[in-house]
N, C-alpha and C. Protein backbone atom coordinates (compact mmCIF):
# COMPACT_ATOMS: atom_id res chain seq x y z
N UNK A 1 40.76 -30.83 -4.24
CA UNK A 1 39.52 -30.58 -4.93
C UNK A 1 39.82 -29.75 -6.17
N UNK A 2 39.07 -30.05 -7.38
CA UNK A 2 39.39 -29.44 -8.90
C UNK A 2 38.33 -28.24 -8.49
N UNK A 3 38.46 -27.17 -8.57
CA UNK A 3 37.57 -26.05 -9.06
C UNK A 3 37.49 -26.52 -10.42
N UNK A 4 35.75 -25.69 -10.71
CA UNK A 4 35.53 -25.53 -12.22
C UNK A 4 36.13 -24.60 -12.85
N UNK A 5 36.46 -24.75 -14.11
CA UNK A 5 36.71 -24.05 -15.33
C UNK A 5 35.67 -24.03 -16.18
N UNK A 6 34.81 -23.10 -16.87
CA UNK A 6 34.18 -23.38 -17.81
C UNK A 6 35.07 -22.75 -19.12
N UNK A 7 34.73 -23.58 -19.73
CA UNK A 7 35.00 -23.64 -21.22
C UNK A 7 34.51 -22.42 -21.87
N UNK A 8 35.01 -21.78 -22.86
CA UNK A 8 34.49 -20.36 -23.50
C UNK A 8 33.53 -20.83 -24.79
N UNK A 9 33.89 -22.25 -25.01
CA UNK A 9 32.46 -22.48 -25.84
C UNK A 9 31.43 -23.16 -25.30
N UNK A 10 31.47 -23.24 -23.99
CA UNK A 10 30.30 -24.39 -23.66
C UNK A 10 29.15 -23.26 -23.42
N UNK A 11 27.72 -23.96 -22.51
CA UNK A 11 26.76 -23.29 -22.61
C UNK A 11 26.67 -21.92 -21.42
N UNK A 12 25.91 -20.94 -21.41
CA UNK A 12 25.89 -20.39 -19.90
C UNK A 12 26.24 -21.08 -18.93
N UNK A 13 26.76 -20.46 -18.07
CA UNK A 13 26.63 -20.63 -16.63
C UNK A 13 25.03 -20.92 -15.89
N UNK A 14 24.79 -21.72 -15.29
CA UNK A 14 24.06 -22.05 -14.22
C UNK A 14 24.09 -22.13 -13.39
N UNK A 15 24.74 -21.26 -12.21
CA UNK A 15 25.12 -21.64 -11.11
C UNK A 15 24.63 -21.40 -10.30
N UNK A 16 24.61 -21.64 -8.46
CA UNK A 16 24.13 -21.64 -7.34
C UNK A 16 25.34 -20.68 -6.31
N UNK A 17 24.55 -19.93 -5.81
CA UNK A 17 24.95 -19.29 -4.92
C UNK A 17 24.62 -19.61 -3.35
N UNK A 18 25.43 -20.21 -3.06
CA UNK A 18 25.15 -20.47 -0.92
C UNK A 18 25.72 -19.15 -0.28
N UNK A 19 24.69 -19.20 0.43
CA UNK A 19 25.07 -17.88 1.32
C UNK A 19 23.87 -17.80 2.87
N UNK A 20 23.97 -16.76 3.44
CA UNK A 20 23.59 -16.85 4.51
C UNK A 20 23.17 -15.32 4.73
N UNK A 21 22.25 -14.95 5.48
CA UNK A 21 21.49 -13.63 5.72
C UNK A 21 22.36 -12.59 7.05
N UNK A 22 22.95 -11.42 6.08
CA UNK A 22 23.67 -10.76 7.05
C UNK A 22 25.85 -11.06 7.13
N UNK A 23 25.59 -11.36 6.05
CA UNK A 23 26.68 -12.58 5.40
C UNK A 23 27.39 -11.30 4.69
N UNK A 24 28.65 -10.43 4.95
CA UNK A 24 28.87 -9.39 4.18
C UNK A 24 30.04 -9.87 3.06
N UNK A 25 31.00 -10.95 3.45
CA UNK A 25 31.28 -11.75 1.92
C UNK A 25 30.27 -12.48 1.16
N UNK A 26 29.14 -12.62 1.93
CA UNK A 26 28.14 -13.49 0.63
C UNK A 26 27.73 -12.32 -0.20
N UNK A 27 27.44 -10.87 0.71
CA UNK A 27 27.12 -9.80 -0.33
C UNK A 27 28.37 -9.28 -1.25
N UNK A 28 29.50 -9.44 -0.84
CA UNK A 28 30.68 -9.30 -2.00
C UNK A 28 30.48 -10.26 -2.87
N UNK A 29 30.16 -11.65 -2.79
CA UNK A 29 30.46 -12.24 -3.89
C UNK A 29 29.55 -11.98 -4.95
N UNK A 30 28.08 -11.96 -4.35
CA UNK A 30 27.11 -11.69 -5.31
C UNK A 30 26.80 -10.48 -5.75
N UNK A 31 28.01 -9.47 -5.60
CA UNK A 31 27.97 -8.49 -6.15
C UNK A 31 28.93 -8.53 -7.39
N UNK A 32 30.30 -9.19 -7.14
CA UNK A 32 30.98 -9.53 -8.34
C UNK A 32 30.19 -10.56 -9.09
N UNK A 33 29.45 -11.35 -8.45
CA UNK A 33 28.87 -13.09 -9.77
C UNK A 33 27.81 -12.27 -10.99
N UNK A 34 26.81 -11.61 -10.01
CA UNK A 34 25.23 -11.07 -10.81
C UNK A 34 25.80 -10.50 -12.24
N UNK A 35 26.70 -9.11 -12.02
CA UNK A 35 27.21 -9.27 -13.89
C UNK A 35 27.66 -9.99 -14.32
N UNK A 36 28.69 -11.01 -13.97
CA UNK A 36 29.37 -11.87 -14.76
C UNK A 36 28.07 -12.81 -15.27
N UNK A 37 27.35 -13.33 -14.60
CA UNK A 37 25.88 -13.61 -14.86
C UNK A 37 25.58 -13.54 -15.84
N UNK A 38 25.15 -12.02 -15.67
CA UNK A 38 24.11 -10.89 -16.97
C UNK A 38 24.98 -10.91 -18.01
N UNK A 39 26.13 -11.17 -17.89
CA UNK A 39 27.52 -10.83 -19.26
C UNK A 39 27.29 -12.13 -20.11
N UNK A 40 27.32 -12.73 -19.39
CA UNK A 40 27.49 -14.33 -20.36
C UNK A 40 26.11 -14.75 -20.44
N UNK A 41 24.97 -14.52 -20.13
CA UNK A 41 23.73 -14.99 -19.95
C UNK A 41 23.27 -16.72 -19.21
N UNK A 42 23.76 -16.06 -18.14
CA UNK A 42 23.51 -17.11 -17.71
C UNK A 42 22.13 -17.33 -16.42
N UNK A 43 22.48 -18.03 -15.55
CA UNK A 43 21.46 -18.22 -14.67
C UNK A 43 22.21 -17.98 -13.13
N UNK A 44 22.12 -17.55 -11.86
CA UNK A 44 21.93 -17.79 -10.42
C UNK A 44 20.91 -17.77 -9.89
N UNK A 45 21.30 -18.98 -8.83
CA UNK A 45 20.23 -19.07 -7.79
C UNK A 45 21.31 -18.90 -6.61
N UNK A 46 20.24 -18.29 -5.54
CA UNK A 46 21.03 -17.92 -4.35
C UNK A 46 19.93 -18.49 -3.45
N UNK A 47 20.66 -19.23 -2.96
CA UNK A 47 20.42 -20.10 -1.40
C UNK A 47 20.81 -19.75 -0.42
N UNK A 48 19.74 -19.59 1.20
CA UNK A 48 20.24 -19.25 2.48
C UNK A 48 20.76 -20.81 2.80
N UNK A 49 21.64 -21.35 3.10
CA UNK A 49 22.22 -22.26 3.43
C UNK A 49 21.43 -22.68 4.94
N UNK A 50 21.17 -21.57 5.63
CA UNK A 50 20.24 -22.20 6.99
C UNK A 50 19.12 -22.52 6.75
N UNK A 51 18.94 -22.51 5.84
CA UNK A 51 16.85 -22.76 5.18
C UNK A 51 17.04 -24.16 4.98
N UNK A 52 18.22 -24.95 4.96
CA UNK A 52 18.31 -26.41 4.59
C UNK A 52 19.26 -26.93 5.32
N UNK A 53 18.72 -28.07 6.57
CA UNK A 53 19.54 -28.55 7.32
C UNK A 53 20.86 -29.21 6.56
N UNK A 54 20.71 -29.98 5.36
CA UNK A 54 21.87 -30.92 4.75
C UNK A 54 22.90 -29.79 4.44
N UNK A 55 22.30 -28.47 3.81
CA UNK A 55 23.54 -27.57 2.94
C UNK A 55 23.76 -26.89 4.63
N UNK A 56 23.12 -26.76 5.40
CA UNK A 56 24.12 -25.66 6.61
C UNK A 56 25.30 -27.10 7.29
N UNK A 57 24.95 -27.89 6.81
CA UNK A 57 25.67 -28.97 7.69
C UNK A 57 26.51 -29.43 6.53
N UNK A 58 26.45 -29.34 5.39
CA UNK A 58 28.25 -29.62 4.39
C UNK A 58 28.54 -28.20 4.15
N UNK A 59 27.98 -26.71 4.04
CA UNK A 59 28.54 -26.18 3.69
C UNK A 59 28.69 -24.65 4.77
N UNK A 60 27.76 -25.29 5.79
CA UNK A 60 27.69 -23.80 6.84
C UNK A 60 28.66 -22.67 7.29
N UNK A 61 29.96 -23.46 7.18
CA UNK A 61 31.01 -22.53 7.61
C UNK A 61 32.09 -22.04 6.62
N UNK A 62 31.59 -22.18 5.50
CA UNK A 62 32.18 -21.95 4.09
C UNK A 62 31.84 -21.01 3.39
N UNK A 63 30.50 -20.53 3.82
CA UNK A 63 29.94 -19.17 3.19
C UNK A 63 30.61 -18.10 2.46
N UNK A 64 30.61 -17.46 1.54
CA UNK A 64 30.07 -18.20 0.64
C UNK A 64 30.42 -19.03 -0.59
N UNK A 65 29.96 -19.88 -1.07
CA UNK A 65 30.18 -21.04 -2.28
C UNK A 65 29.13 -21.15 -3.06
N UNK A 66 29.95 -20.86 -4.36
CA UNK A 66 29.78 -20.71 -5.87
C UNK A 66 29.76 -22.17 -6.23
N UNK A 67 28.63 -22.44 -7.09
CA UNK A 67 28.59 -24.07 -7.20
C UNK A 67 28.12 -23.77 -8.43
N UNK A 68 28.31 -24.88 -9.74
CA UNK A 68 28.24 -24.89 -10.66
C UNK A 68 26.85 -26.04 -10.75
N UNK A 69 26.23 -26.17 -12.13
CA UNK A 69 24.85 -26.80 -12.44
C UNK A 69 25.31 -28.19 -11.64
N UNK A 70 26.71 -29.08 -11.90
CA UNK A 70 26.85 -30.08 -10.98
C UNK A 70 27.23 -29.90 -9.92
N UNK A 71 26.95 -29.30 -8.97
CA UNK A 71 27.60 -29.21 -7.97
C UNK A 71 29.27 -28.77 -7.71
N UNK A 72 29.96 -28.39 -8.87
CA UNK A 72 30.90 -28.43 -8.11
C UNK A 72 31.40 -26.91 -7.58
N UNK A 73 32.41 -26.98 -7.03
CA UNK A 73 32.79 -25.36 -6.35
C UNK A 73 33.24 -24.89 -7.38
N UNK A 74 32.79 -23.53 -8.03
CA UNK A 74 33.31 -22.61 -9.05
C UNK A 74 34.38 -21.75 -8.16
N UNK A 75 33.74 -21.01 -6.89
CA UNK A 75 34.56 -19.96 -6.04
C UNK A 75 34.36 -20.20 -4.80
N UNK A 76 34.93 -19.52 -4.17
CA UNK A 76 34.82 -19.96 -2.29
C UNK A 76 34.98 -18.33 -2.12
N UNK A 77 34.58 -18.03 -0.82
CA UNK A 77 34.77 -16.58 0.18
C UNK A 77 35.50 -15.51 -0.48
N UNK A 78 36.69 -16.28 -0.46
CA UNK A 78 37.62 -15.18 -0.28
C UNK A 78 38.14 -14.61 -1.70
N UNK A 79 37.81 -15.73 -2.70
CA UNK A 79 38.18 -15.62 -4.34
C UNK A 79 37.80 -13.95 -5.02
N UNK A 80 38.81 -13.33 -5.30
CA UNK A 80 38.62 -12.18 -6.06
C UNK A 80 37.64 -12.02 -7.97
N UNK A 81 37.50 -11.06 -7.68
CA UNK A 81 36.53 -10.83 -9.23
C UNK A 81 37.24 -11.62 -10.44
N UNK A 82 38.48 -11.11 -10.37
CA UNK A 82 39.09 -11.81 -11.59
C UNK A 82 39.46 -12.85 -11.59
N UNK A 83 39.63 -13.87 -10.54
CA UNK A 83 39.45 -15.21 -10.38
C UNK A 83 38.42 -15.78 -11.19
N UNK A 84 37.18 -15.20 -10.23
CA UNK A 84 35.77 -15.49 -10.68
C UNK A 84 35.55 -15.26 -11.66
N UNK A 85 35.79 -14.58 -12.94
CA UNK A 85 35.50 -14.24 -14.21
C UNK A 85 36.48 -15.11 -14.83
N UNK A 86 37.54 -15.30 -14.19
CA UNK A 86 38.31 -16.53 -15.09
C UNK A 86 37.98 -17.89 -15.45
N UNK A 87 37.49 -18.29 -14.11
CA UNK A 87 36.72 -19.37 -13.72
C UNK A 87 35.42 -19.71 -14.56
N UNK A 88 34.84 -18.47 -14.90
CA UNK A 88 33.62 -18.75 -15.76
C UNK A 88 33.76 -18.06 -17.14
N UNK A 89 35.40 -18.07 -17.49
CA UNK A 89 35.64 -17.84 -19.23
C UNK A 89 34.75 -16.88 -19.56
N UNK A 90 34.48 -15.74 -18.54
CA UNK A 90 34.01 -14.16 -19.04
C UNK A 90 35.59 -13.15 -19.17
């Protein structure tokens, strides 16, 4: 699978956050994403993955995953800050 790269000239970030309630890497990640966010001006949405049978059933045990406007995986769980800021050319 290609992780995203965004490009340093393309537009904000739009991305989606899956996660799950009580989830203490979903609260690490969205503690490193929200500035990188606010830095580049972009957009997150954060999704409980159990609120939707299809996403707890492709992505339930993956928690949490960074998905870009197409769907694809920007970060996974375990990915560090500076990954994640690389990944989104902040």
């Amino acid at each position: 699978m290609r992780l995203f790269r965004r490009s340093r000239a393309g537009p904000p970030p739009a991305l989606r956050l899956l996660s799950r309630s009580g989830c203490h890497l979903c609260d690490e990640m969205r503690a490193v994403v929200v500035p990188l966010v606010d830095r580049l001006g972009g957009s997150l949405e954060t999704v409980d993955v159990d609120s939707d049978p299809a996403l707890a059933a492709r992505w339930g045990n993956e928690v949490p995953i960074l998905l870009d406007r197409e769907g694809r995986v920007v970060a996974k769980a375990r990915d560090g800050a500076n990954k994640i800021a690389r990944r989104l050319g902040a």
